[in-house]
C-alpha atoms as a PDB file:
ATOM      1  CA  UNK A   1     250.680   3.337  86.852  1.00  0.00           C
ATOM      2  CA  UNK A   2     249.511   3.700  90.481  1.00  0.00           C
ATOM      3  CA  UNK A   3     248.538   0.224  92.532  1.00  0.00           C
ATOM      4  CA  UNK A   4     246.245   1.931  94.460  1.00  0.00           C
ATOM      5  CA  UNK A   5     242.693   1.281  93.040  1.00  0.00           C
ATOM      6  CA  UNK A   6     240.635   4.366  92.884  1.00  0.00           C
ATOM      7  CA  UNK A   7     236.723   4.017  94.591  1.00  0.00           C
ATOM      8  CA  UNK A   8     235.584   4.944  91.105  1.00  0.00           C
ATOM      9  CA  UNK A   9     238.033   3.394  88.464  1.00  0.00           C
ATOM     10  CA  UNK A  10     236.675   5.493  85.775  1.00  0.00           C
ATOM     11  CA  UNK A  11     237.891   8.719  87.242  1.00  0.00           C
ATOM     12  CA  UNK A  12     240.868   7.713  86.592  1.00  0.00           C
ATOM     13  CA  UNK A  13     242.117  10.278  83.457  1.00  0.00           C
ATOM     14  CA  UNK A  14     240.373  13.018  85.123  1.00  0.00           C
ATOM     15  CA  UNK A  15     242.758  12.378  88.520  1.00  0.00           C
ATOM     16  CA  UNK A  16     246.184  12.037  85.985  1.00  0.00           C
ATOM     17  CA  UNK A  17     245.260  15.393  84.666  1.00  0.00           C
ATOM     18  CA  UNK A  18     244.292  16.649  88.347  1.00  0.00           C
ATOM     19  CA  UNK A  19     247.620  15.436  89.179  1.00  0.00           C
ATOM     20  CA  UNK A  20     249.643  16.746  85.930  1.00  0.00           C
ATOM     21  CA  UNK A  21     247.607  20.426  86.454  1.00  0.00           C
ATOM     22  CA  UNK A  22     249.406  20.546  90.308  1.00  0.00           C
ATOM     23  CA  UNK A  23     252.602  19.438  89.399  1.00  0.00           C
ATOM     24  CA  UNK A  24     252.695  21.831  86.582  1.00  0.00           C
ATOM     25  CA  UNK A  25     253.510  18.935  84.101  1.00  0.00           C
ATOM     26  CA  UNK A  26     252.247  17.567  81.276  1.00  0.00           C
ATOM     27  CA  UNK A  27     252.629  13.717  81.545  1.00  0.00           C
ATOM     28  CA  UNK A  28     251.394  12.754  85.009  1.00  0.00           C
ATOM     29  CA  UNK A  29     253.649   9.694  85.319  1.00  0.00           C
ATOM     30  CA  UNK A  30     256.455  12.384  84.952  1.00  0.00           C
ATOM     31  CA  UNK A  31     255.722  14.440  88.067  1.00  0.00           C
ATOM     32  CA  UNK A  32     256.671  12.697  90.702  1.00  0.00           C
ATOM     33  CA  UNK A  33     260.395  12.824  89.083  1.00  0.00           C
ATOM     34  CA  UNK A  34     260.241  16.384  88.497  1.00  0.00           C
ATOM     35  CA  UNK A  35     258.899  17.070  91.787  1.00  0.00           C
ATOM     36  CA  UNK A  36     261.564  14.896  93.693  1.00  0.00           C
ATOM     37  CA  UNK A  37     264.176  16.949  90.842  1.00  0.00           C
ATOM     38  CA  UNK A  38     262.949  20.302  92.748  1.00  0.00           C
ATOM     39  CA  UNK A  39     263.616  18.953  96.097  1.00  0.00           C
ATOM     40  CA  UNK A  40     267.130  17.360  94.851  1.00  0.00           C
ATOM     41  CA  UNK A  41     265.866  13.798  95.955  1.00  0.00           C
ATOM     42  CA  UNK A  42     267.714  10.988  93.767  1.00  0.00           C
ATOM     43  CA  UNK A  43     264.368   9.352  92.396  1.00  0.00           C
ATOM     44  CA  UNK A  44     264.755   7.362  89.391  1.00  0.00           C
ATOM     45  CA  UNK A  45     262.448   4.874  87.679  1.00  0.00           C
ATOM     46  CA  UNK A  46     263.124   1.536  88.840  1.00  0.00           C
ATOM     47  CA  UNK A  47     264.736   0.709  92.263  1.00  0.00           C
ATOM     48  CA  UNK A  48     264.777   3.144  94.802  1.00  0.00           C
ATOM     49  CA  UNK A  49     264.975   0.993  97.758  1.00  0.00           C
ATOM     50  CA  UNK A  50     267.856   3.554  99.206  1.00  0.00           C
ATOM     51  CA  UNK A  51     266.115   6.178  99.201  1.00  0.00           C
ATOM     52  CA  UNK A  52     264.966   6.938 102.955  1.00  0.00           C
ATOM     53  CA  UNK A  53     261.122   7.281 104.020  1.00  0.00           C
ATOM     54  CA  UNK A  54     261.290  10.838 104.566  1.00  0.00           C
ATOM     55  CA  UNK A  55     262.166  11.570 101.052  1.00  0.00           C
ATOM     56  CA  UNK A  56     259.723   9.609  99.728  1.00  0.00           C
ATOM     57  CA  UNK A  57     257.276  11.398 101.581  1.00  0.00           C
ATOM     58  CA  UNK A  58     258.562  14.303 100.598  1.00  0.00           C
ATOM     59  CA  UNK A  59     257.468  13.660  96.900  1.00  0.00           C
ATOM     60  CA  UNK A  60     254.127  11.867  97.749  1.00  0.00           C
ATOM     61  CA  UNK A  61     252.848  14.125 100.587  1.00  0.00           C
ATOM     62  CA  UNK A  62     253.672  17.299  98.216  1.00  0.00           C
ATOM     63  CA  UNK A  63     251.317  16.072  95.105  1.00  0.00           C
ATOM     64  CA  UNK A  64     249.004  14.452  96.970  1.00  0.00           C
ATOM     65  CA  UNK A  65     248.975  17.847  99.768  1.00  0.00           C
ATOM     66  CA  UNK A  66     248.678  19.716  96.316  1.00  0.00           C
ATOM     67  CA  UNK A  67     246.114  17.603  94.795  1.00  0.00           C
ATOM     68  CA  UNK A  68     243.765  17.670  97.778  1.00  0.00           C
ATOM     69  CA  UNK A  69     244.467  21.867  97.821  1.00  0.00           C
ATOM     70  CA  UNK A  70     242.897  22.257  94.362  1.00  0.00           C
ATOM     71  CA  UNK A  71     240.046  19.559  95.072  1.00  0.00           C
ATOM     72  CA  UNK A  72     239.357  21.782  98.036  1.00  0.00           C
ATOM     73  CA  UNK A  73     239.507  24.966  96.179  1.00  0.00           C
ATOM     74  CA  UNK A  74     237.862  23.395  93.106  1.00  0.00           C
ATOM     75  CA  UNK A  75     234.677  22.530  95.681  1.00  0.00           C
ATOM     76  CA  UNK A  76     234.454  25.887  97.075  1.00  0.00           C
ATOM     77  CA  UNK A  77     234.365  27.609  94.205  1.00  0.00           C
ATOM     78  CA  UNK A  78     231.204  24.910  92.946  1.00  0.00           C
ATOM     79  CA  UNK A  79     229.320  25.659  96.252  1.00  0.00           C
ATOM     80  CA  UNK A  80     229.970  29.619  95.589  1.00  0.00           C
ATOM     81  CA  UNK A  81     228.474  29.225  92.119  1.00  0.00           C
ATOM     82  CA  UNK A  82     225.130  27.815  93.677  1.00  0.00           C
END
């Protein structure tokens, strides 16, 4: 589970699916391995203290880049509607 503490702790589920929906998997604890997989960066649960900034920010920046991409479009798409 994320340390980070969301502004509104209940929205919690609705951000793992968010995040599950963008990575195009079904567990959302899972994705950041399968996107790190994709990019053939050695990420494994546990220790991954060799692992070198930019590939760590490879992972993060792409499902968080993602996430904020469908928030984006989801918001649009609301303000079309009305």
């Amino acid at each position: 589970m994320s340390r980070r503490k969301l502004l509104v702790p209940e929205s919690r589920a609705a951000m793992d699916q968010l995040k599950a929906k963008v990575s195009g998997t079904l567990d959302p604890q899972e994705a950041k391995y399968e996107i790190a997989k994709e990019q053939g960066i050695p990420l494994q649960k546990g220790y991954n203290g060799k692992l070198t900034s930019e590939q760590a920010g490879k992972v993060g920046g792409r499902i968080g880049g993602n996430m904020v991409k469908e928030l984006v479009r989801m918001a649009q798409e609301n303000l079309n509607k009305k």
